[in-house]
C-alpha atoms as a PDB file:
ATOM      1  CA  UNK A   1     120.514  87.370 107.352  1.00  0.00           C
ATOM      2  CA  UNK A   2     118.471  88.406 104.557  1.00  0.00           C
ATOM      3  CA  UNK A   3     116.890  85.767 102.437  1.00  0.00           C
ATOM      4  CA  UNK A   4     117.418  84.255  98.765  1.00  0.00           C
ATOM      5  CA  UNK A   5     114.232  86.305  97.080  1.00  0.00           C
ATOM      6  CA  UNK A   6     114.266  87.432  93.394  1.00  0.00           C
ATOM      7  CA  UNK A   7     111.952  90.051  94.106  1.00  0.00           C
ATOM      8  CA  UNK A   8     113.359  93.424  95.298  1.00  0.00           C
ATOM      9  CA  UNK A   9     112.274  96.592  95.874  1.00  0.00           C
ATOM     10  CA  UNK A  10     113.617 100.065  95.918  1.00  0.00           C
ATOM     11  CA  UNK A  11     112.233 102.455  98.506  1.00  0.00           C
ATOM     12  CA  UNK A  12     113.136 106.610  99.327  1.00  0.00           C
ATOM     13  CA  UNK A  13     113.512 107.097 103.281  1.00  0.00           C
ATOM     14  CA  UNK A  14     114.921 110.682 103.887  1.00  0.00           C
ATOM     15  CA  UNK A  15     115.921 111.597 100.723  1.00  0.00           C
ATOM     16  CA  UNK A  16     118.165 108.599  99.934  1.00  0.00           C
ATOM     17  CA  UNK A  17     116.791 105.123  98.287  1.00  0.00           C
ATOM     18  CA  UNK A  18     117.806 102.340  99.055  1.00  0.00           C
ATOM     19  CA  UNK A  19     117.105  98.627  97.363  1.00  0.00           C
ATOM     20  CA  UNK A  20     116.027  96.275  99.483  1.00  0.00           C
ATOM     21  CA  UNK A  21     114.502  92.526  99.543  1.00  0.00           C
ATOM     22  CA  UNK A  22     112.369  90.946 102.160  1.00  0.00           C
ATOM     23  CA  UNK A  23     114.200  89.957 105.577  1.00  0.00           C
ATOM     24  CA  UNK A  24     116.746  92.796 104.987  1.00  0.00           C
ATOM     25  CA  UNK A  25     118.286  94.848 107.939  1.00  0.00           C
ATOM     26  CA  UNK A  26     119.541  98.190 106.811  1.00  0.00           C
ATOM     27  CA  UNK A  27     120.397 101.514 108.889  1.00  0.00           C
ATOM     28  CA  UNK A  28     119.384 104.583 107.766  1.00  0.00           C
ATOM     29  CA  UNK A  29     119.074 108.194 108.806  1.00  0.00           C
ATOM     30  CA  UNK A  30     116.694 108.509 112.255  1.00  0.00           C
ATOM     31  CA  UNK A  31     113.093 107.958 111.232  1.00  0.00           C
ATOM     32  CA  UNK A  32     109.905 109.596 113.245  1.00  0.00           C
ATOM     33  CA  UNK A  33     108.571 105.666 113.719  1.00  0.00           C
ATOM     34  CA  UNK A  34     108.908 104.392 117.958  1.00  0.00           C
ATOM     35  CA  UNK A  35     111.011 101.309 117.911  1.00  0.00           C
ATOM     36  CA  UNK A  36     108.732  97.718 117.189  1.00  0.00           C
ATOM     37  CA  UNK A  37     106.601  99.701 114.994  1.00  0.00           C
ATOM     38  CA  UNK A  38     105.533  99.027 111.315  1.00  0.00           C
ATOM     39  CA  UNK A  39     105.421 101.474 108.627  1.00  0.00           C
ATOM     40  CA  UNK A  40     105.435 102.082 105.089  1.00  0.00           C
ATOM     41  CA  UNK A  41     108.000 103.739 102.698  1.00  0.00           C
ATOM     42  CA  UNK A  42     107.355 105.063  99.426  1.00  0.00           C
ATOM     43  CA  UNK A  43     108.139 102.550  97.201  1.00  0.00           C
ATOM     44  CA  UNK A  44     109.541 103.857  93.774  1.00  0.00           C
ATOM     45  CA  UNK A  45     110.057 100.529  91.918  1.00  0.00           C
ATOM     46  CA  UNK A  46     109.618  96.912  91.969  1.00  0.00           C
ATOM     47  CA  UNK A  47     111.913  94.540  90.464  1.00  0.00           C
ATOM     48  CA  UNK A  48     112.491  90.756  90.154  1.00  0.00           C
ATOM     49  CA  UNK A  49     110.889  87.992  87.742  1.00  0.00           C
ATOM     50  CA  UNK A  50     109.996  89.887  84.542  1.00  0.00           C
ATOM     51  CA  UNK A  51     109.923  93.048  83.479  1.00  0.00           C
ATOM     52  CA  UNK A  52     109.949  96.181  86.689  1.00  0.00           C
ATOM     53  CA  UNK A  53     107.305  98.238  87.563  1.00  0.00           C
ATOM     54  CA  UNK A  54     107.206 102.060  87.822  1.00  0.00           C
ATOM     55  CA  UNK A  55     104.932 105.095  88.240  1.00  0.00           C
ATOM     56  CA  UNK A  56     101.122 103.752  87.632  1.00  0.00           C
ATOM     57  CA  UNK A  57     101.996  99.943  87.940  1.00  0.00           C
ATOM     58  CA  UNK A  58     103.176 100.083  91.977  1.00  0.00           C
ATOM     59  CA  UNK A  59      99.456 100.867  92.370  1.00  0.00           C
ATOM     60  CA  UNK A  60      98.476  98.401  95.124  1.00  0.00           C
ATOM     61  CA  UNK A  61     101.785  97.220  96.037  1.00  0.00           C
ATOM     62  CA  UNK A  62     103.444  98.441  99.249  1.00  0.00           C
ATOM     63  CA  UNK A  63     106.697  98.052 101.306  1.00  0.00           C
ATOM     64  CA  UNK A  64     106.419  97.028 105.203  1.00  0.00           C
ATOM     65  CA  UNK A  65     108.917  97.850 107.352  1.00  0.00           C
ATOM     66  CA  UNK A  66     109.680  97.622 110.866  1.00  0.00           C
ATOM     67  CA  UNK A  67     112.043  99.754 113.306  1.00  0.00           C
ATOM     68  CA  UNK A  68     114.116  97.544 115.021  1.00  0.00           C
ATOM     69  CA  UNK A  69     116.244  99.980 116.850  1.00  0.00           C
ATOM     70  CA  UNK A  70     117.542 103.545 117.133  1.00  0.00           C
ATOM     71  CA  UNK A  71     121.186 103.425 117.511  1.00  0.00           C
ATOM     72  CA  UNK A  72     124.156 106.037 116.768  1.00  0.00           C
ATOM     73  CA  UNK A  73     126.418 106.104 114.563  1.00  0.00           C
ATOM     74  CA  UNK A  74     130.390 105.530 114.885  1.00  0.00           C
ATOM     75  CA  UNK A  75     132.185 109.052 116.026  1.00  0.00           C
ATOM     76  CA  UNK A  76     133.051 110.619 113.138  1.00  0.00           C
ATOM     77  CA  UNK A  77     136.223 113.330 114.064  1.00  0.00           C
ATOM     78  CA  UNK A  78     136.390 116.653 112.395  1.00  0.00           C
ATOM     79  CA  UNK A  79     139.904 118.500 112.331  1.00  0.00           C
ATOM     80  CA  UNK A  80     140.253 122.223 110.815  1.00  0.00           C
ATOM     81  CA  UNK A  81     143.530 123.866 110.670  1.00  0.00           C
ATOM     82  CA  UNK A  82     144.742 126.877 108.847  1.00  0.00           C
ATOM     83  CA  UNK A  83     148.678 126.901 108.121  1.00  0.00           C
ATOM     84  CA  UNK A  84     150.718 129.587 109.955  1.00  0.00           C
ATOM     85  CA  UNK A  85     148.032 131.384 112.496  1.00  0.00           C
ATOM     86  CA  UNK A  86     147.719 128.861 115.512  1.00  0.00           C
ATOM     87  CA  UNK A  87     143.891 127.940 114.282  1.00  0.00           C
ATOM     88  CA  UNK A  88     143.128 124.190 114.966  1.00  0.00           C
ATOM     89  CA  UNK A  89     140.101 122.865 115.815  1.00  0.00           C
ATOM     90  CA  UNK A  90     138.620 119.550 116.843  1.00  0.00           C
ATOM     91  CA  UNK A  91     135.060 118.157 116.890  1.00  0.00           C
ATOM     92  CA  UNK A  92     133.027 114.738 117.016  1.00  0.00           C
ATOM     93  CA  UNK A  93     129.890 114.062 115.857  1.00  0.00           C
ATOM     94  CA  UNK A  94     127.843 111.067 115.555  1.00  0.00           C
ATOM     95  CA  UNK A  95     125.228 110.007 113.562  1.00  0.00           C
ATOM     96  CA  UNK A  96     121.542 109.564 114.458  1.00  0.00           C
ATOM     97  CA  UNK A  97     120.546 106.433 113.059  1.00  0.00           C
ATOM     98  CA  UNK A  98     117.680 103.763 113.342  1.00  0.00           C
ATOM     99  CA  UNK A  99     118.285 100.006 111.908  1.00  0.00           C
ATOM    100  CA  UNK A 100     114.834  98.815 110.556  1.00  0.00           C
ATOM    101  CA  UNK A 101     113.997  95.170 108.743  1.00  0.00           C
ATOM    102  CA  UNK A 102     111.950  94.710 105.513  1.00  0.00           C
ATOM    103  CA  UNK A 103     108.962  92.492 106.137  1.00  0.00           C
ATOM    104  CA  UNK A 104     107.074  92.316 103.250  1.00  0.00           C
ATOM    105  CA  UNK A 105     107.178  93.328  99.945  1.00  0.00           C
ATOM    106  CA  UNK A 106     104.117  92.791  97.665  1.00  0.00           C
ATOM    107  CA  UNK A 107     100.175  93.421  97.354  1.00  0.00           C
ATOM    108  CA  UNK A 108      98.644  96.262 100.430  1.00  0.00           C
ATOM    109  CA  UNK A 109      96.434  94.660 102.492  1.00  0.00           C
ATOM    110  CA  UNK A 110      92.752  95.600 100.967  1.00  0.00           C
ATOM    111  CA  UNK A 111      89.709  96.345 103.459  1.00  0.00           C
ATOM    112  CA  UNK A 112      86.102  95.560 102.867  1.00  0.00           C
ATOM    113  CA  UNK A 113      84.235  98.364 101.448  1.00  0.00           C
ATOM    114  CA  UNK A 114      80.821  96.715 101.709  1.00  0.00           C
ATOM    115  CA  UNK A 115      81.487  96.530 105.932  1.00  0.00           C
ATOM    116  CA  UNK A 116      81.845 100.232 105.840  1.00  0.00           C
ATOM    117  CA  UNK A 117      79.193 101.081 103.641  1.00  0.00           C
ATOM    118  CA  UNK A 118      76.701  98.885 105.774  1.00  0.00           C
ATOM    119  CA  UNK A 119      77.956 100.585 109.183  1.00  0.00           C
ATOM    120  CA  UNK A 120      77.984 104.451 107.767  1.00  0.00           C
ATOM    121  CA  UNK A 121      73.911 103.561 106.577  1.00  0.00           C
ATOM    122  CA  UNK A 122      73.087 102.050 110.261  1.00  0.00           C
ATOM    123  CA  UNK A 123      74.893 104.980 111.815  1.00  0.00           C
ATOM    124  CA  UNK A 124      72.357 107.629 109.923  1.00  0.00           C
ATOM    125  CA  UNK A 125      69.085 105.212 110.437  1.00  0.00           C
ATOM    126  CA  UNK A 126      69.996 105.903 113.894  1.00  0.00           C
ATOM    127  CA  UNK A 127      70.706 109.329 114.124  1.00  0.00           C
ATOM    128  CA  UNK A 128      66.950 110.126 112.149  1.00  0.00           C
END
């Protein structure tokens, strides 16, 4: 069950968008992620306490998500039939589908730049 946050986001996962909040399970078309693995939608807007945020001020904020599952979809039956010439036709289909959860919603998780910078120098020192 999802839980009592004001702070909601909405995110674009194969062409749709959805609005979500942290703790939220949601199915949506079949995503390229293996199940149990995190990943990051593009986050269009964040909303809650105050005014939202849009375009330049989602800089540094991020979605995480996780793939729970890969299921399909409830048959869906498709019936064509034109009047007076014997033409019927019957066909299932069901939906792809994977049911992911919402994680986190807020601030990306920043790396050190100095750790990198000191490593790349070392690396060259070496090399000369």
């Amino acid at each position: 069950m999802a839980t009592k946050t004001s702070n909601y986001a909405i995110i674009a996962l194969g062409g749709k968008q959805y609005r979500v909040r942290e703790g939220e399970r949601l199915l949506v078309d079949r995503l390229p992620h293996d199940e149990g693995k995190t990943f990051h939608p593009d986050l269009i807007m964040l909303g809650g306490d105050g005014d939202p945020k849009l375009g330049d001020a989602l800089k540094g904020a991020q979605v995480t998500a996780k793939v729970s599952e890969h299921v399909l979809g409830k048959k869906v039956i498709v019936g064509k039939h034109r009047r007076r010439t014997g033409y019927r036709r019957r066909n299932g289909h069901r939906s792809r589908l994977s049911r992911i959860e919402i994680q986190s919603i807020g601030k990306k998780a920043t790396r050190s730049t100095t750790a990198k910078k000191t490593a790349g120098t070392a690396t060259k020192k070496e090399e000369s």
